[in-house]
C-alpha atoms as a PDB file:
ATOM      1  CA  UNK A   1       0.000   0.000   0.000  1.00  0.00           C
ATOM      2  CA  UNK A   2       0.858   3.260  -1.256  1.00  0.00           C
ATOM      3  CA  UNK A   3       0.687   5.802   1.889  1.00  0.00           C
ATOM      4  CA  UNK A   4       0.252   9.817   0.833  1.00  0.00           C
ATOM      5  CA  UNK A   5       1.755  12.061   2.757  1.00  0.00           C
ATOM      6  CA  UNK A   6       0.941  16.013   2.630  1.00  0.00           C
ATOM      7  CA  UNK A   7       3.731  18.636   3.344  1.00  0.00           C
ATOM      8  CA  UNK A   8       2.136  22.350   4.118  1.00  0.00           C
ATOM      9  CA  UNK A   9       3.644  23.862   1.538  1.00  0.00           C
ATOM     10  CA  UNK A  10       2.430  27.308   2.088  1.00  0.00           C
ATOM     11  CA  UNK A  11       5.949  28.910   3.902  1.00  0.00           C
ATOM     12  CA  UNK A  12       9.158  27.558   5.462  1.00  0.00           C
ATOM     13  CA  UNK A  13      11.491  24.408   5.182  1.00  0.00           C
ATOM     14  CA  UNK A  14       9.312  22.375   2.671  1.00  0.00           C
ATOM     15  CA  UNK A  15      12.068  20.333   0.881  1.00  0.00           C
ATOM     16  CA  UNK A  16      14.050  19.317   3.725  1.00  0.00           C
ATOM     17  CA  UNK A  17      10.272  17.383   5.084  1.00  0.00           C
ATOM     18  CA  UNK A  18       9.780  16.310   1.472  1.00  0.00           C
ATOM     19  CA  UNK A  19      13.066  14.664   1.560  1.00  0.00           C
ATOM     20  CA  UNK A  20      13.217  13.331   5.315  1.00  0.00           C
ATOM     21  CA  UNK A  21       9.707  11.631   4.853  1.00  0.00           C
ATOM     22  CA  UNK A  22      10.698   9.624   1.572  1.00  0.00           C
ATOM     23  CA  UNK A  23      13.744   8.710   3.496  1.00  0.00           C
ATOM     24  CA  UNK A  24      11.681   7.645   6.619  1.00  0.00           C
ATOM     25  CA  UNK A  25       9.437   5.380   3.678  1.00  0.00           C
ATOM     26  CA  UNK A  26      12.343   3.828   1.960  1.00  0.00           C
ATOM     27  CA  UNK A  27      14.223   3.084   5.444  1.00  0.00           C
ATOM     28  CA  UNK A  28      10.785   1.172   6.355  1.00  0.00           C
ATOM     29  CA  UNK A  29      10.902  -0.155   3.148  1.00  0.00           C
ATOM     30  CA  UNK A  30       6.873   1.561   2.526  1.00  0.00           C
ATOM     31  CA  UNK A  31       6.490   3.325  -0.873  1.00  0.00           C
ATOM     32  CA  UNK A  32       5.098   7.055   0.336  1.00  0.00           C
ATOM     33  CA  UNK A  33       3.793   9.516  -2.573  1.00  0.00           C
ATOM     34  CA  UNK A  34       4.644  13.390  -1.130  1.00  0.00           C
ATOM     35  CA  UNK A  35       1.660  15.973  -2.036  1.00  0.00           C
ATOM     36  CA  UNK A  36       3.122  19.300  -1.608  1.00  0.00           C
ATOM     37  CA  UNK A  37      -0.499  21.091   0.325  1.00  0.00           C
ATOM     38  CA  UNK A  38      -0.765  24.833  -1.286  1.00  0.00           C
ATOM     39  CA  UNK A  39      -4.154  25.055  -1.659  1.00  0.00           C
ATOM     40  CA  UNK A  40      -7.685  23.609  -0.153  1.00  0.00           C
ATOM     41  CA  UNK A  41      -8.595  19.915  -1.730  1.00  0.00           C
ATOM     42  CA  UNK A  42      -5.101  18.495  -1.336  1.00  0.00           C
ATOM     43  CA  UNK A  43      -4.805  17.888   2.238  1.00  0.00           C
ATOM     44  CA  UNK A  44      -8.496  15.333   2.452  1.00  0.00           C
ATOM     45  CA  UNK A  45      -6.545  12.919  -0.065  1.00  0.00           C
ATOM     46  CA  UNK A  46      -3.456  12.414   2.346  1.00  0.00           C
ATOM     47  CA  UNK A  47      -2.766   9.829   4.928  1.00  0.00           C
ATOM     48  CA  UNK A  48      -0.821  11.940   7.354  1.00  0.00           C
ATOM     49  CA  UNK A  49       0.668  15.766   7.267  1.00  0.00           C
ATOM     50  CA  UNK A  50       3.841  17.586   8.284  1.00  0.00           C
ATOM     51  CA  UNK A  51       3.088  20.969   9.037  1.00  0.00           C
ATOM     52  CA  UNK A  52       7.111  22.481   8.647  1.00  0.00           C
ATOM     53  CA  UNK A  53       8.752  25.544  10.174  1.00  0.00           C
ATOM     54  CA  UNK A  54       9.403  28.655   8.898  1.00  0.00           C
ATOM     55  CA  UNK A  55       7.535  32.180  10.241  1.00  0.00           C
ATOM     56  CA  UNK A  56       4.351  30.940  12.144  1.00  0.00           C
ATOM     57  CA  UNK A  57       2.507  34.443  11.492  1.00  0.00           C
ATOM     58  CA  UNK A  58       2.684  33.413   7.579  1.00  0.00           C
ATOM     59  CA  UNK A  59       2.096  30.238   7.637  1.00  0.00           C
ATOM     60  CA  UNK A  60      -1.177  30.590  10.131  1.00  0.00           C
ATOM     61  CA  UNK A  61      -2.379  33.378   7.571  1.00  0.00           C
ATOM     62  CA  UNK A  62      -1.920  31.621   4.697  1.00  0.00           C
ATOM     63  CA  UNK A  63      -3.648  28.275   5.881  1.00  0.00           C
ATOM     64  CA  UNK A  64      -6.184  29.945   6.999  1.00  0.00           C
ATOM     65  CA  UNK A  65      -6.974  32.191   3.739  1.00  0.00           C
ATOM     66  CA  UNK A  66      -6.399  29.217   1.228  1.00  0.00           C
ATOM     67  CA  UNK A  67      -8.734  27.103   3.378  1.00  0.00           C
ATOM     68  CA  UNK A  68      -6.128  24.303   4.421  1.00  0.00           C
ATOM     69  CA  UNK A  69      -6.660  24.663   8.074  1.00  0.00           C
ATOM     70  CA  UNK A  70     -10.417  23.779   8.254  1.00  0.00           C
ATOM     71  CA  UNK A  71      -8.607  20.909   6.410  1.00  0.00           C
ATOM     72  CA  UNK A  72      -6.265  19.801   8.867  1.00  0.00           C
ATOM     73  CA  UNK A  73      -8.331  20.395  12.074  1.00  0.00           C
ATOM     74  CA  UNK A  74     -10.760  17.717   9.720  1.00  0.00           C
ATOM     75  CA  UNK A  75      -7.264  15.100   9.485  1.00  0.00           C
ATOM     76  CA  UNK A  76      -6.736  15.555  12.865  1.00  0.00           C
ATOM     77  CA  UNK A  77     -10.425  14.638  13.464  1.00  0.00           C
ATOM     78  CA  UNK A  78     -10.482  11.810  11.817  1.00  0.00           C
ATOM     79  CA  UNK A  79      -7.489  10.560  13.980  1.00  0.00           C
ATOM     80  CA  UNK A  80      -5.013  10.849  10.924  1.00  0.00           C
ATOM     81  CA  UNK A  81      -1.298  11.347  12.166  1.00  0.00           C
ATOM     82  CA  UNK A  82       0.197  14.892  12.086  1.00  0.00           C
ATOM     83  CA  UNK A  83       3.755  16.100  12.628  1.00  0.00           C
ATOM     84  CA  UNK A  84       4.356  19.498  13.445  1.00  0.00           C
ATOM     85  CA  UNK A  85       7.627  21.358  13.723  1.00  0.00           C
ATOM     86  CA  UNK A  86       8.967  24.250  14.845  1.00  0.00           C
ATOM     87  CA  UNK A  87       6.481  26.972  13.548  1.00  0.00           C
ATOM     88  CA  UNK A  88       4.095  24.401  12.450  1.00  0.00           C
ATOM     89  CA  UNK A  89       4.065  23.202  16.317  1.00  0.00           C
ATOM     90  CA  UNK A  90       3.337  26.656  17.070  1.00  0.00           C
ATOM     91  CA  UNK A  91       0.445  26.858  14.934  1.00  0.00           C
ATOM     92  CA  UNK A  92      -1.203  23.384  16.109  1.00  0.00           C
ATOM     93  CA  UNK A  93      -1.209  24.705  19.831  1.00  0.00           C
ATOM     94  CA  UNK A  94      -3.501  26.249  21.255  1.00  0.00           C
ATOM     95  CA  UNK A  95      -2.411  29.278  22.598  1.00  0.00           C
ATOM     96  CA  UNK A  96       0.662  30.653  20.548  1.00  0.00           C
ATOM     97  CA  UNK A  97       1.634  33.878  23.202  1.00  0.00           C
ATOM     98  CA  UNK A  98       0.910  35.589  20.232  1.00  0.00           C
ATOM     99  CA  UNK A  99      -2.063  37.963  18.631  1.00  0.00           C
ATOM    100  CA  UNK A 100      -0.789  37.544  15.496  1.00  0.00           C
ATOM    101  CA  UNK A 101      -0.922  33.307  14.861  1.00  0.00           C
ATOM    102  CA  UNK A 102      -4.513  32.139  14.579  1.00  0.00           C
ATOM    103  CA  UNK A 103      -3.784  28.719  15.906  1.00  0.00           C
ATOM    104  CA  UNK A 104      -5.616  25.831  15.090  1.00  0.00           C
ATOM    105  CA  UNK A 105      -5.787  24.826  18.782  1.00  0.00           C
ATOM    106  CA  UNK A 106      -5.075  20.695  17.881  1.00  0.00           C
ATOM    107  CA  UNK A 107      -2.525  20.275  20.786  1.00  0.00           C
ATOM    108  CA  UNK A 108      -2.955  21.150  24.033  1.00  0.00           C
ATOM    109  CA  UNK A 109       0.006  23.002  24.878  1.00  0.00           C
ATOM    110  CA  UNK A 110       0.497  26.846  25.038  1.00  0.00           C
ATOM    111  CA  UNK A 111       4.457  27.805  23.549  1.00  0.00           C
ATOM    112  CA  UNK A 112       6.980  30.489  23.608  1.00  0.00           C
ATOM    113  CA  UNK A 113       8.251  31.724  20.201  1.00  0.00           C
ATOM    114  CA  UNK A 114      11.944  31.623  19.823  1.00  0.00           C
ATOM    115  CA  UNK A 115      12.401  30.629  23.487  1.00  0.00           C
ATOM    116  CA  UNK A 116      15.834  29.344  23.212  1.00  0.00           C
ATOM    117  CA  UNK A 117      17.114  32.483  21.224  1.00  0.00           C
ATOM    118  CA  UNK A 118      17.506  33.961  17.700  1.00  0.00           C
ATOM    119  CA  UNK A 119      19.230  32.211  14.989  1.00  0.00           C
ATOM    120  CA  UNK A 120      22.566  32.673  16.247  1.00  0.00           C
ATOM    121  CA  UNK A 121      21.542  30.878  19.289  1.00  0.00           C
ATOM    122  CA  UNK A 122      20.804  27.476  17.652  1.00  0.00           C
ATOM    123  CA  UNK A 123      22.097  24.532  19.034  1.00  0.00           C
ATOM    124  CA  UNK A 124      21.795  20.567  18.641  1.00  0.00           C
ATOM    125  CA  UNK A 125      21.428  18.059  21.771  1.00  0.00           C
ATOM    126  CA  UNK A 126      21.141  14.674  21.991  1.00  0.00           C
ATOM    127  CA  UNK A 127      17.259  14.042  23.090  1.00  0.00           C
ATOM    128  CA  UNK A 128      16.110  11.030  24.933  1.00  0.00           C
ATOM    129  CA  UNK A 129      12.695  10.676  23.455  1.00  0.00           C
ATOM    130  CA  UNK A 130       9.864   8.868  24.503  1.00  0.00           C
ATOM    131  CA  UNK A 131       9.327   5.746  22.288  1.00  0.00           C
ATOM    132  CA  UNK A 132      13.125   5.852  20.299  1.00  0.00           C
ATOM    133  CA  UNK A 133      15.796   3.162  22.022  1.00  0.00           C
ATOM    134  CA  UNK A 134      18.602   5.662  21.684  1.00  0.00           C
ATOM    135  CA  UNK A 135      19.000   9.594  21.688  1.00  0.00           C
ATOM    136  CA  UNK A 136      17.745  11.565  18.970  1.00  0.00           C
ATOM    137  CA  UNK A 137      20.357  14.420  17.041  1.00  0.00           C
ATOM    138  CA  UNK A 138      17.924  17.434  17.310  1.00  0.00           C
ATOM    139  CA  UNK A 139      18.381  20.188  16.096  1.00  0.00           C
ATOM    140  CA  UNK A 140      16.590  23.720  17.399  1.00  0.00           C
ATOM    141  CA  UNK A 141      16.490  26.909  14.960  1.00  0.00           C
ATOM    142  CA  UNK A 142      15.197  29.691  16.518  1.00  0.00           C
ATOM    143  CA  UNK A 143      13.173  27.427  18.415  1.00  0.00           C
ATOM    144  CA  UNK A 144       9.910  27.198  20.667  1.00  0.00           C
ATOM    145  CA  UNK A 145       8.917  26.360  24.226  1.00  0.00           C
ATOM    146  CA  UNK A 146       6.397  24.444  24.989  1.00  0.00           C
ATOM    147  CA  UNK A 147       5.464  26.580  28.327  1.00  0.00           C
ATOM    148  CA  UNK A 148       2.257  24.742  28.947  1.00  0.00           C
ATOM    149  CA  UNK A 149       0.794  21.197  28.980  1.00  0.00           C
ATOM    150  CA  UNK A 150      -2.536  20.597  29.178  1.00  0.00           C
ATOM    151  CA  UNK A 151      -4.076  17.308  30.453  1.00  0.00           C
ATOM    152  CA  UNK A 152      -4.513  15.915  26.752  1.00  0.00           C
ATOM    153  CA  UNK A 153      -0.855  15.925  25.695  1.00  0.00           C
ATOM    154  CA  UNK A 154       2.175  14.121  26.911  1.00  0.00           C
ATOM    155  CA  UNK A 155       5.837  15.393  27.034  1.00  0.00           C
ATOM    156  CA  UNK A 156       8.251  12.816  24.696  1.00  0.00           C
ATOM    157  CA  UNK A 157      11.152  14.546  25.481  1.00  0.00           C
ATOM    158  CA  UNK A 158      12.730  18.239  27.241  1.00  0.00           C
ATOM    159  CA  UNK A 159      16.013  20.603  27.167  1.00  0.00           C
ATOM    160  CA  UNK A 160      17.099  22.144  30.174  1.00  0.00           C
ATOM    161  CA  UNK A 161      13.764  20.923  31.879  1.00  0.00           C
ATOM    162  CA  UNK A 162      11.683  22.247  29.585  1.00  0.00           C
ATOM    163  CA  UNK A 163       9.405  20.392  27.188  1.00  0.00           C
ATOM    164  CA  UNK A 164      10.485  20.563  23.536  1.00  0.00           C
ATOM    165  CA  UNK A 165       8.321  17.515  22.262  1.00  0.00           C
ATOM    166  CA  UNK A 166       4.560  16.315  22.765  1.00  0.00           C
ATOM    167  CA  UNK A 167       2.207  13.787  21.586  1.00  0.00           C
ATOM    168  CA  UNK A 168      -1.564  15.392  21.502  1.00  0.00           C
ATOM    169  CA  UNK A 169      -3.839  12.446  19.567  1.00  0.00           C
ATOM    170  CA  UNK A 170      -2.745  11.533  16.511  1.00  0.00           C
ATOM    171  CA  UNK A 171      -0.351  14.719  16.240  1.00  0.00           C
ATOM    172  CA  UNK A 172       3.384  14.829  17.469  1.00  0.00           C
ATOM    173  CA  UNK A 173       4.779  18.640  17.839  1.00  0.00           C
ATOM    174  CA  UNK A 174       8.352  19.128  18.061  1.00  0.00           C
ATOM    175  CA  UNK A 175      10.455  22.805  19.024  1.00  0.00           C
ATOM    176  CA  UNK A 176      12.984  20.992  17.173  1.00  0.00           C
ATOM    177  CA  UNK A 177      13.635  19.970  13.471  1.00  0.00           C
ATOM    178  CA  UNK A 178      13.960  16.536  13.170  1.00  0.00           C
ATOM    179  CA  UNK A 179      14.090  16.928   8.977  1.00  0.00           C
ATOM    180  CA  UNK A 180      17.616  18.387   9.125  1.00  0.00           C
ATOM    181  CA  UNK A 181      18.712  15.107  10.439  1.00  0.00           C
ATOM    182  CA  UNK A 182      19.119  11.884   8.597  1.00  0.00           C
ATOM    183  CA  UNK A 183      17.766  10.510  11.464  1.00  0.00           C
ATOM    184  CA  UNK A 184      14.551   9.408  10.249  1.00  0.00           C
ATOM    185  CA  UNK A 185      13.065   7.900  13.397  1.00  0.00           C
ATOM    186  CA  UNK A 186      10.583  11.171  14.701  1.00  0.00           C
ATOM    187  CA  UNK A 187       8.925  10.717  10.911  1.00  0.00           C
ATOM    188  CA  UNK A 188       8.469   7.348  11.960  1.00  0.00           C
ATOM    189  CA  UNK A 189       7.256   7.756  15.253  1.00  0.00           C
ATOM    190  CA  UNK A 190       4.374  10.180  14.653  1.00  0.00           C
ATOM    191  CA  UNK A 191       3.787   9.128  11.295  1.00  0.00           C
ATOM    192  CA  UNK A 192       4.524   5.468  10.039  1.00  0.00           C
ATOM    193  CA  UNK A 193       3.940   3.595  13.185  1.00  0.00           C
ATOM    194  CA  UNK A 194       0.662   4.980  13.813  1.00  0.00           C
ATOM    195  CA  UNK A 195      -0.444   4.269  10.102  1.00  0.00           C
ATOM    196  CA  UNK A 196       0.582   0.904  10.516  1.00  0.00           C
ATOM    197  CA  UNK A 197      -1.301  -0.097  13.598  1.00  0.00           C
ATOM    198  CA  UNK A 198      -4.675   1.284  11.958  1.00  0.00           C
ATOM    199  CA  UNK A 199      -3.581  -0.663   9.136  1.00  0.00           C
END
């Protein structure tokens, strides 16, 4: 079986999630077809969604004028995996700190934009998340906080005792950027091994 899988495609580090989720496929040995999600229609036809990074204010604007997010907050309904990074995590959450992102309020967690600096403040670390067997390389780009977690989502992993990855339902939100990695395992996790056990 043939799995689709949609990148929002609207703003932000497209490619690099393009890439990282074909690798995650062939490393499973699962063919995956990658829909690039611009505009409304695209996103009902997928299997699962990465929502990417990139400038949260843009990307909530333009989801929410091409109609995509009515879209996703329908995947997520249906109980279809999502992986969020970054700015995308930010626009999942429910409260953003921020007038400016209309979030789409699908993981119950409030965040702090660029909590761990600017861009000349990125770093990697070597997570211990929940569900891998050995560290994960992350790495954070102007990154979020999650600052609050609400009674629906659970913390996979921190930095400096803070939380920095969550599972909410079918949707896994990182601060961090697992697609600059060729570590392939956090497209697995949220995406692949959920697919497979509906399967």
């Amino acid at each position: 079986m043939t799995i689709t899988a949609g990148v929002v495609a609207v703003q932000g580090d497209v490619a690099e999630h393009v890439a990282a989720v074909e690798r995650a496929g062939a490393s499973l040995g699962q063919e995956v077809r990658v829909e690039e999600v611009r505009t409304a229609g695209v996103a009902p036809d997928c299997d699962a969604l990465l929502m990417p990074g990139g400038e949260s204010t843009t990307i909530s604007r333009t989801i929410h004028r091409e109609g995509i997010a009515d879209e996703i907050r329908e995947h997520a309904a249906a109980g279809k995996p999502i992986l969020a990074t970054c700015a995308g995590l930010i626009v999942c959450s429910r409260d953003a700190r921020d007038d400016r992102v209309e979030e789409l309020g699908l993981v119950d967690v409030a965040v702090e934009r660029n909590a761990f600096g600017r861009q000349k403040d990125s770093f990697e670390a070597a997570l211990d998340v929940t569900g891998l067997d050995s560290p994960f390389p992350a790495v954070f780009i102007r990154a979020p906080a999650i600052d609050e977690v609400g009674a629906d989502a659970e913390v996979l992993a921190t930095v400096q005792d803070r939380p920095v990855a969550v599972r909410d339902g079918p949707i896994v939100g990182t601060s961090f950027h697992p697609e600059l990695t060729d570590d392939s395992r956090i497209h697995d996790l949220a995406l692949f091994e959920p697919l497979a056990a509906d399967a």
